[in-house]
C-alpha atoms as a PDB file:
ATOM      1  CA  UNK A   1     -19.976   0.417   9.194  1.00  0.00           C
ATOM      2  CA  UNK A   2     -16.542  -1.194   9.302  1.00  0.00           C
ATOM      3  CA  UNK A   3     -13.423  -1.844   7.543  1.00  0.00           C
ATOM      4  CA  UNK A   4     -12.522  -5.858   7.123  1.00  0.00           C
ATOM      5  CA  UNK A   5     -10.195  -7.197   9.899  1.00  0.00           C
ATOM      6  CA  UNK A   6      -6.492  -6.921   8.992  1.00  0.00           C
ATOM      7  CA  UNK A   7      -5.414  -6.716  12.270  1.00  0.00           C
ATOM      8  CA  UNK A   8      -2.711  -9.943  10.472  1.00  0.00           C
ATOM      9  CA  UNK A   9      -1.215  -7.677   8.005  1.00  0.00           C
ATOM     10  CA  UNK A  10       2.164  -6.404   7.711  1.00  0.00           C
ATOM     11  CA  UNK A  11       3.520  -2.539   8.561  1.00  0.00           C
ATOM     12  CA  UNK A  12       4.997  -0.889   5.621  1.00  0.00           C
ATOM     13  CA  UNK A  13       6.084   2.271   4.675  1.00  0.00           C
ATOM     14  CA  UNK A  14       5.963   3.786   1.089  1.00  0.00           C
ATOM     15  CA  UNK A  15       9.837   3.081   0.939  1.00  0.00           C
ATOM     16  CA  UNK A  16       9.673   0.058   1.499  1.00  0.00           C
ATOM     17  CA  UNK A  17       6.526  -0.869  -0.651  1.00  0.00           C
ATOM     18  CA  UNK A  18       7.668   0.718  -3.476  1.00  0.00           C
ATOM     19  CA  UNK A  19      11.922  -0.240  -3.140  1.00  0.00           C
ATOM     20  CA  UNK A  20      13.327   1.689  -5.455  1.00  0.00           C
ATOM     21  CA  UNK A  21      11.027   1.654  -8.887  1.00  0.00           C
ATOM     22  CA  UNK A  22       8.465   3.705  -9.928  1.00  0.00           C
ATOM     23  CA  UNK A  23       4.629   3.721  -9.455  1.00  0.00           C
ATOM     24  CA  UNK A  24       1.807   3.360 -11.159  1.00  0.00           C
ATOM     25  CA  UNK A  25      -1.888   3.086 -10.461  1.00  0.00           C
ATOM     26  CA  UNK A  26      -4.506   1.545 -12.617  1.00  0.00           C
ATOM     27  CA  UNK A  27      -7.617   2.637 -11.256  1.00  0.00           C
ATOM     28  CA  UNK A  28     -11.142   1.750 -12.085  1.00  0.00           C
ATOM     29  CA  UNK A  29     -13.244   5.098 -12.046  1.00  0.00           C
ATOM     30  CA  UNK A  30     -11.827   8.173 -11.632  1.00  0.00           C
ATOM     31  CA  UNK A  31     -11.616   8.381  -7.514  1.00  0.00           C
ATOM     32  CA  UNK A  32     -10.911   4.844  -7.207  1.00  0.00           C
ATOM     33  CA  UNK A  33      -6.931   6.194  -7.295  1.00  0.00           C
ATOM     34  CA  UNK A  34      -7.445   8.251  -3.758  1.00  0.00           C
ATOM     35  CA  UNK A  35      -9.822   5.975  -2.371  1.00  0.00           C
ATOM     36  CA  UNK A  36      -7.117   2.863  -2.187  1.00  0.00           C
ATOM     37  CA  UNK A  37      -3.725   4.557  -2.675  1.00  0.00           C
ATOM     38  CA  UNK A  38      -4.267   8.670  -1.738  1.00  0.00           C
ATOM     39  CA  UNK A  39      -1.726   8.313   1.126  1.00  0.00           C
ATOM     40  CA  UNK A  40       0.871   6.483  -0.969  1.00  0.00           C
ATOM     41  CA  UNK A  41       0.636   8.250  -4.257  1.00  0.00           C
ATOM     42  CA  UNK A  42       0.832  11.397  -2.018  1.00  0.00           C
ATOM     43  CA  UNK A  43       4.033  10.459  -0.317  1.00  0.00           C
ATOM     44  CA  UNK A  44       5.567   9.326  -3.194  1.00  0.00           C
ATOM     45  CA  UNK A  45       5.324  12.196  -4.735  1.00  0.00           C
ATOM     46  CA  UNK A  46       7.167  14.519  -2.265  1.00  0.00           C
ATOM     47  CA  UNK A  47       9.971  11.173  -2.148  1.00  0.00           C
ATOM     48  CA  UNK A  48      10.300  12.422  -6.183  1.00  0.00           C
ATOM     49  CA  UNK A  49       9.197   8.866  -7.081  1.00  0.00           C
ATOM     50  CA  UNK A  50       7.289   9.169 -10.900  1.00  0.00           C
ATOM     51  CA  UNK A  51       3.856   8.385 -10.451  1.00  0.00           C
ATOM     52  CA  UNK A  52       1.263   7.562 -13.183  1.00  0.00           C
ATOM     53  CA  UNK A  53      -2.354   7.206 -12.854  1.00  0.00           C
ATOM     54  CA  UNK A  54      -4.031   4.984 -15.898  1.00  0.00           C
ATOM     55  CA  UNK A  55      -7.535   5.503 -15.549  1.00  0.00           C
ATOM     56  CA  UNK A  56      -9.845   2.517 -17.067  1.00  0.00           C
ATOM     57  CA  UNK A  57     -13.705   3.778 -17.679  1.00  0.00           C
ATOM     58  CA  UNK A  58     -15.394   7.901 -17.658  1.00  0.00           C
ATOM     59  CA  UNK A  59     -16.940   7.076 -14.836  1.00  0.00           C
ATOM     60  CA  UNK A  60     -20.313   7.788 -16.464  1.00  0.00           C
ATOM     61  CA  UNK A  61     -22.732   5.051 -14.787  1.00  0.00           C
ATOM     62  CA  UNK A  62     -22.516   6.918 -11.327  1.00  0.00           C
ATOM     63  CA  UNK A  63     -25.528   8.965 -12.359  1.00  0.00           C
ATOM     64  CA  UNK A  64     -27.156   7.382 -15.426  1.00  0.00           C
ATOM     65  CA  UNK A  65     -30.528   9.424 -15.289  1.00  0.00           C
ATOM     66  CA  UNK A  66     -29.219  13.147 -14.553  1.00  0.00           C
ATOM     67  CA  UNK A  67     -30.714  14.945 -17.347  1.00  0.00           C
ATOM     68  CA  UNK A  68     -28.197  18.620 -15.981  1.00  0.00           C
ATOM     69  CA  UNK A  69     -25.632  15.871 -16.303  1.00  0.00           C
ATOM     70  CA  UNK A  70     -25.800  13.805 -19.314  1.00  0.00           C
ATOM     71  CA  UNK A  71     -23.152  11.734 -20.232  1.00  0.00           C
ATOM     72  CA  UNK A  72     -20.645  13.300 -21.971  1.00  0.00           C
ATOM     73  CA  UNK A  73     -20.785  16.059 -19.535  1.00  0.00           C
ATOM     74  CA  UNK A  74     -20.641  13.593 -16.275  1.00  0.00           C
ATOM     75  CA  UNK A  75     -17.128  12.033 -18.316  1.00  0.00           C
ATOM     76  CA  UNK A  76     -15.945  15.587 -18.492  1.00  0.00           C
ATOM     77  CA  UNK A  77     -16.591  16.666 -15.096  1.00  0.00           C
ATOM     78  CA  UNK A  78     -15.256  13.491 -14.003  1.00  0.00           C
ATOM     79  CA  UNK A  79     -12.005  13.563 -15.862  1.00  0.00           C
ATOM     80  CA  UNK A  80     -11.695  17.432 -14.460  1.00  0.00           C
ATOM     81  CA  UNK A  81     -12.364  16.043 -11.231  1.00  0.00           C
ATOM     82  CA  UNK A  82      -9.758  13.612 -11.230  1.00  0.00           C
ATOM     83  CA  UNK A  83      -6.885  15.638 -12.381  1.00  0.00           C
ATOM     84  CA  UNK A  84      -8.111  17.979  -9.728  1.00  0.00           C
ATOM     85  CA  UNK A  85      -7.699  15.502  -7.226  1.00  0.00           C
ATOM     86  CA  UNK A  86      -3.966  14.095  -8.508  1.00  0.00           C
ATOM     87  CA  UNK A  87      -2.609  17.917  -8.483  1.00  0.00           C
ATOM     88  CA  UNK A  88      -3.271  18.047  -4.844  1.00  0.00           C
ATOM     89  CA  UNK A  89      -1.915  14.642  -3.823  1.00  0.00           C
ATOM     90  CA  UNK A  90       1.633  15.804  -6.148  1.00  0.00           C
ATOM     91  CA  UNK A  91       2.815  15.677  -9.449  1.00  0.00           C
ATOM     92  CA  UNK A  92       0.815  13.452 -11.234  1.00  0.00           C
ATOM     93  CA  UNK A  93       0.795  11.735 -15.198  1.00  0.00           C
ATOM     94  CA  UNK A  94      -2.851  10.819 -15.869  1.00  0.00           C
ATOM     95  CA  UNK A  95      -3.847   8.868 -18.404  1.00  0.00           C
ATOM     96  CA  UNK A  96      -7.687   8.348 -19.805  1.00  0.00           C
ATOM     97  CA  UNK A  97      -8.479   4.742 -21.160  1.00  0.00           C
ATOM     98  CA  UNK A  98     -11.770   6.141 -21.935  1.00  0.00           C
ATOM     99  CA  UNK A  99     -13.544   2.802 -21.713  1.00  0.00           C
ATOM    100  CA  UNK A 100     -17.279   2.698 -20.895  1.00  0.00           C
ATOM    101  CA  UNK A 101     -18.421   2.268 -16.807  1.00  0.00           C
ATOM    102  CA  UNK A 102     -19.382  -1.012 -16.425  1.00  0.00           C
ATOM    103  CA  UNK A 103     -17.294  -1.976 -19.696  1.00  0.00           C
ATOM    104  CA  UNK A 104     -13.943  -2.540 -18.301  1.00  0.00           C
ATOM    105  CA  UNK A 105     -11.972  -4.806 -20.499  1.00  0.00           C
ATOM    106  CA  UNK A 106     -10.400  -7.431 -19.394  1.00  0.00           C
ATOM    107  CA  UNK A 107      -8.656  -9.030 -22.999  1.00  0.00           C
ATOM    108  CA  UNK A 108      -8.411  -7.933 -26.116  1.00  0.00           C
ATOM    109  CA  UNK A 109      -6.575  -4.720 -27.587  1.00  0.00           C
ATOM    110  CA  UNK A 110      -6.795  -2.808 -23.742  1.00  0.00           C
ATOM    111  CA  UNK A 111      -4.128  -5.788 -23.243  1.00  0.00           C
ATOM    112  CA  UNK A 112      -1.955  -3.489 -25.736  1.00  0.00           C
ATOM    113  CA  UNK A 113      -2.967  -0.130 -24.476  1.00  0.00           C
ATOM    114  CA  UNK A 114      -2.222  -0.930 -21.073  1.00  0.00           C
ATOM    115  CA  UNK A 115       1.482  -2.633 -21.660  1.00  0.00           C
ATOM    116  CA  UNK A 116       2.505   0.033 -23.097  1.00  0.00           C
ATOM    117  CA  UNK A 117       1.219   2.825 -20.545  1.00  0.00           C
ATOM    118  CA  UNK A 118       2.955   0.728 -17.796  1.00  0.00           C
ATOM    119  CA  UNK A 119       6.809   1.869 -17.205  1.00  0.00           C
ATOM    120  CA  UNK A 120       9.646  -0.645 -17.097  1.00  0.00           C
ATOM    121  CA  UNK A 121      10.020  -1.619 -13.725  1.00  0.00           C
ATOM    122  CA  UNK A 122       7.072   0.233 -12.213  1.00  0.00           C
ATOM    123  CA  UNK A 123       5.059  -1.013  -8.988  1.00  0.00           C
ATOM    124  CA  UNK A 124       1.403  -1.930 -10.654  1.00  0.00           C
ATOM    125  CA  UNK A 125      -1.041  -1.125  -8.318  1.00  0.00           C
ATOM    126  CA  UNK A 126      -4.402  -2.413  -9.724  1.00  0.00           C
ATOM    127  CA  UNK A 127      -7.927  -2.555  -8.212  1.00  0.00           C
ATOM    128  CA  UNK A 128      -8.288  -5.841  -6.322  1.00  0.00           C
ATOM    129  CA  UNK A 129     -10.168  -9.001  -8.213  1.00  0.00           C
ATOM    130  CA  UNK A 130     -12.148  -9.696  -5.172  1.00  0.00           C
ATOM    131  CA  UNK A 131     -13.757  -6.243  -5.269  1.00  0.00           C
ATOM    132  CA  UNK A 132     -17.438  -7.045  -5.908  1.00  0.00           C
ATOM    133  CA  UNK A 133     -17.827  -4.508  -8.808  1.00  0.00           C
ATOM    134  CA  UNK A 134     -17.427  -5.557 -12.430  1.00  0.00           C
ATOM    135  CA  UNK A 135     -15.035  -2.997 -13.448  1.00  0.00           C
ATOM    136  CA  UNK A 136     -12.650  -3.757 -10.426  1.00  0.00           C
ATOM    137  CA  UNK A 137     -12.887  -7.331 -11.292  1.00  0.00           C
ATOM    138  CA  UNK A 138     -11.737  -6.238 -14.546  1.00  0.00           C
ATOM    139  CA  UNK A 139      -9.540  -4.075 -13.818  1.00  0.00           C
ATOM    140  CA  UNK A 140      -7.782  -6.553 -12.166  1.00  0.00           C
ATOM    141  CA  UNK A 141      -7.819  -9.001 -14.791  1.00  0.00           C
ATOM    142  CA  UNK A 142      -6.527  -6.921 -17.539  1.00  0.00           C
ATOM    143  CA  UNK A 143      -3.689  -5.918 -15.226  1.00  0.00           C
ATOM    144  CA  UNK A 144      -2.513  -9.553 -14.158  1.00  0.00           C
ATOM    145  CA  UNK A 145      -2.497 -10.614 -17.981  1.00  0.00           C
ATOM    146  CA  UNK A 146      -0.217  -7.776 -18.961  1.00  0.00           C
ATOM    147  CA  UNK A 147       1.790  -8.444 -16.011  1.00  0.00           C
ATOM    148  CA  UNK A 148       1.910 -12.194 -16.873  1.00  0.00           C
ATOM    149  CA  UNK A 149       4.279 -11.063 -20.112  1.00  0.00           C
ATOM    150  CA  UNK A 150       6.244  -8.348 -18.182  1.00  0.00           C
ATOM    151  CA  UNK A 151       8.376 -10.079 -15.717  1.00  0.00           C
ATOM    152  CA  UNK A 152       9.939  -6.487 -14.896  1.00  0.00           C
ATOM    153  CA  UNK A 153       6.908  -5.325 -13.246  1.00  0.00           C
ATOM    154  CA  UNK A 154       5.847  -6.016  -9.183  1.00  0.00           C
ATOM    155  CA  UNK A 155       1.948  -6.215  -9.031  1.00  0.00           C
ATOM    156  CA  UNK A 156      -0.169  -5.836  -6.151  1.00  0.00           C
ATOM    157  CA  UNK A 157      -3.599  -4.925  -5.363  1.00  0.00           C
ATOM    158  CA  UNK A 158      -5.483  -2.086  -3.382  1.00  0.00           C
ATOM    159  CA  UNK A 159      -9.298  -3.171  -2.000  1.00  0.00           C
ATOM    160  CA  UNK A 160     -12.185  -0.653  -2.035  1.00  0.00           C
ATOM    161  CA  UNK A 161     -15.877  -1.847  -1.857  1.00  0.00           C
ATOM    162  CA  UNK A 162     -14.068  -5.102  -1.019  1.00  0.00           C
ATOM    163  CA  UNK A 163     -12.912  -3.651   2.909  1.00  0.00           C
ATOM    164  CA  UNK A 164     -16.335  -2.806   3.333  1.00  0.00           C
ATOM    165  CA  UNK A 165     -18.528  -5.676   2.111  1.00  0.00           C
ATOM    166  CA  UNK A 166     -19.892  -7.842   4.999  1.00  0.00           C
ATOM    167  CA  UNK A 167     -19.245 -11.610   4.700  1.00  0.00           C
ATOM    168  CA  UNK A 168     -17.099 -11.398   2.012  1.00  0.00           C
ATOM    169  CA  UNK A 169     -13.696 -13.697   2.621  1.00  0.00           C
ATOM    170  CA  UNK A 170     -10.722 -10.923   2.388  1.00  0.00           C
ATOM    171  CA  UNK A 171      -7.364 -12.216   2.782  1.00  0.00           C
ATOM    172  CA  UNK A 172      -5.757 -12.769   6.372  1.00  0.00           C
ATOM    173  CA  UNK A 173      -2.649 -11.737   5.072  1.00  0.00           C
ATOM    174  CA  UNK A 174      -1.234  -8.041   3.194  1.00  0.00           C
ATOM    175  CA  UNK A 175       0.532  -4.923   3.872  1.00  0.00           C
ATOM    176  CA  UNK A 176      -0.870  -1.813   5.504  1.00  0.00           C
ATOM    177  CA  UNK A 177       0.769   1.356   4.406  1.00  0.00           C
ATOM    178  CA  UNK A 178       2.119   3.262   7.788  1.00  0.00           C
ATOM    179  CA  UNK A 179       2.420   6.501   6.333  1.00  0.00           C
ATOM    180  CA  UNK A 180      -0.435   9.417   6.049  1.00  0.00           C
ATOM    181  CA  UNK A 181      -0.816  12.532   4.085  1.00  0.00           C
ATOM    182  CA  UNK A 182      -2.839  15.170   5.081  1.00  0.00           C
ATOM    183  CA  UNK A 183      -3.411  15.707   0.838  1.00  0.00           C
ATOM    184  CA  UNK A 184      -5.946  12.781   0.493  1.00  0.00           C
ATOM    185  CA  UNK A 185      -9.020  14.553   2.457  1.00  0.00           C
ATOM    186  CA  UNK A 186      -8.604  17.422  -0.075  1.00  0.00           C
ATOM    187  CA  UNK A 187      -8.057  15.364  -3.165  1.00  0.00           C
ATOM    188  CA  UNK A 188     -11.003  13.487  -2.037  1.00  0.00           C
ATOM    189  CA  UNK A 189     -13.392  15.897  -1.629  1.00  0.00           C
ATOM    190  CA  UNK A 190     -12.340  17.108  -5.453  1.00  0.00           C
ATOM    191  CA  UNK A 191     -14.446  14.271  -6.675  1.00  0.00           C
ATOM    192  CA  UNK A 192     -17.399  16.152  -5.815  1.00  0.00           C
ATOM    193  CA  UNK A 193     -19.701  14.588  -8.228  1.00  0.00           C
ATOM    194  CA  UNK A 194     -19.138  11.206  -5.738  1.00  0.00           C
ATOM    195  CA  UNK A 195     -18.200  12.990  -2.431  1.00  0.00           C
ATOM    196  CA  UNK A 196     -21.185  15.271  -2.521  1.00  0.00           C
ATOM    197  CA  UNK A 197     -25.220  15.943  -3.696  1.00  0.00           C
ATOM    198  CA  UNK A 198     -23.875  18.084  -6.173  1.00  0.00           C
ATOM    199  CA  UNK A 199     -25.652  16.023  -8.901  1.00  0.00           C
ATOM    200  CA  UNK A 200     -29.233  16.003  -7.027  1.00  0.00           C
ATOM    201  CA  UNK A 201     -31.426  15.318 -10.450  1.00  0.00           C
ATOM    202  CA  UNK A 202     -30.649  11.857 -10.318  1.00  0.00           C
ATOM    203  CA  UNK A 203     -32.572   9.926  -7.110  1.00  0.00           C
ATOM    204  CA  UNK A 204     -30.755   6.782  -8.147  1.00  0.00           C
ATOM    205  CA  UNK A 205     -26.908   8.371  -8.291  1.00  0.00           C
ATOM    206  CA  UNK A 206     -24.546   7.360  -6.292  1.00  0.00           C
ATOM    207  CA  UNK A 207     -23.083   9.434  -3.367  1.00  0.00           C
ATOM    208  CA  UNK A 208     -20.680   8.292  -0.936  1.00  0.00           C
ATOM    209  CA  UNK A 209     -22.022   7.997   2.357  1.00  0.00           C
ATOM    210  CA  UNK A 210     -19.705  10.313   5.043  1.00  0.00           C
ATOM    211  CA  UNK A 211     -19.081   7.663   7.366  1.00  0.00           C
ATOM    212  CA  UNK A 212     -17.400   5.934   4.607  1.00  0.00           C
ATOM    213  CA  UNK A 213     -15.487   8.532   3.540  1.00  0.00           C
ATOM    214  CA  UNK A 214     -14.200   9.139   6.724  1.00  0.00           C
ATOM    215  CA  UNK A 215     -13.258   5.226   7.066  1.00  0.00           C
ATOM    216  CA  UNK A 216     -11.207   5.645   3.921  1.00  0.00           C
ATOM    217  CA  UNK A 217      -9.682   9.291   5.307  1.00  0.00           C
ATOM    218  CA  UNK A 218      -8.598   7.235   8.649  1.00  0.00           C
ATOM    219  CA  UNK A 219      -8.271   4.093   8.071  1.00  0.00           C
ATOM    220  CA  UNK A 220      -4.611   2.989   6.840  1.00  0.00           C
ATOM    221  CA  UNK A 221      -4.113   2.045   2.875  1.00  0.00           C
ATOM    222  CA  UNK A 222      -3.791  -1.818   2.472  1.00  0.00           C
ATOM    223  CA  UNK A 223      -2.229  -3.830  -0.066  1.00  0.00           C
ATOM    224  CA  UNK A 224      -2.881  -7.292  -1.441  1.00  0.00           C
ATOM    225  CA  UNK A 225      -0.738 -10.184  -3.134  1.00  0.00           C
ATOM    226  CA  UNK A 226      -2.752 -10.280  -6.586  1.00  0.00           C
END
């Protein structure tokens, strides 16, 4: 198991990525936000730089047939484990678009809801649209129309299941972040519900293999041109 080649991508610090505005993070599940951006939320943080977290769906199709966990109590325990995660990376504003997993919008009236959870001048980090998963598609979508009206904003995009998806074409070009936090292993490992068998009624959930986590743990934070 490997990460795509970016061996042609450009150093960057958080500094530099973010010059001078604010940031905020539009992230797919909960998780999504310290899988692709753990390092730079976390350092962004101690810089004092505002960071806001706009989560899209509950995150309940990661374990559809968990009878312990049925869905209203997976999108609870998801939405606790997210905000556990974001108080150990820093100081954190989260906000729950409460949309159904494997529903992300890309149109309509989340258009709306999402301009107007997005500061003026903010970096927009959004999932990236080559990401072969619906919701990051989305995601990604939904994100480049409202940035289409808000000339103010700077969008780019963080891969997840798109660095790890053989034969897939990934750009040759993009940023990797230089900086490291020791905060994203522990934020991580707050999403136990992905990290972890701690749903084990549910033969079909999903549960992040080790090795991967690691790659994301080690591996440095990359960024995309939308």
């Amino acid at each position: 198991m490997q990460f795509q080649d970016t061996s042609g991508f450009t150093p960057v610090t958080t500094a530099d990525l973010l010059a001078g505005r604010t940031l905020t993070v539009l992230a797919p599940h909960p998780d999504d936000e310290t899988l692709g951006c753990g390092n730079l939320l976390a350092t962004a943080s101690a810089m004092g730089v505002p960071c806001r977290i706009i989560c899209v769906t509950d995150g309940t199709r990661s374990h559809p047939n968990s009878a312990r966990w049925p869905k209203d109590a997976l999108a609870s325990l998801r939405h606790q484990e997210m905000l556990a995660a974001l108080a150990v990376l820093g100081h954190m504003e989260l906000h729950m678009m409460g949309y159904p997993d494997c529903s992300a919008p890309a149109d309509g009236p989340a258009v709306r809801r999402l301009d107007a959870l997005i500061p003026e001048g903010a970096l927009l980090l959004s999932a990236w649209a080559g990401d072969p998963h619906i919701d990051h598609q989305q995601s990604a979508r939904l994100a480049a129309t409202v940035v289409r009206n808000r000339p103010d904003l700077h969008h780019l995009a963080y891969p997840v299941w798109g660095r790890v998806t053989p034969d897939l074409p990934f750009p040759a070009q993009g940023w990797y972040l230089t900086d490291r936090s020791p905060l994203k292993q522990p934020a991580l490992a707050c999403h136990r519900s992905q990290m972890t068998p701690l749903i084990d009624d549910d033969p079909d959930g999903f549960v992040m293999d080790p090795a991967l986590q690691t790659l994301f743990l080690s591996q440095p934070e990359v960024f995309l041109a939308p």
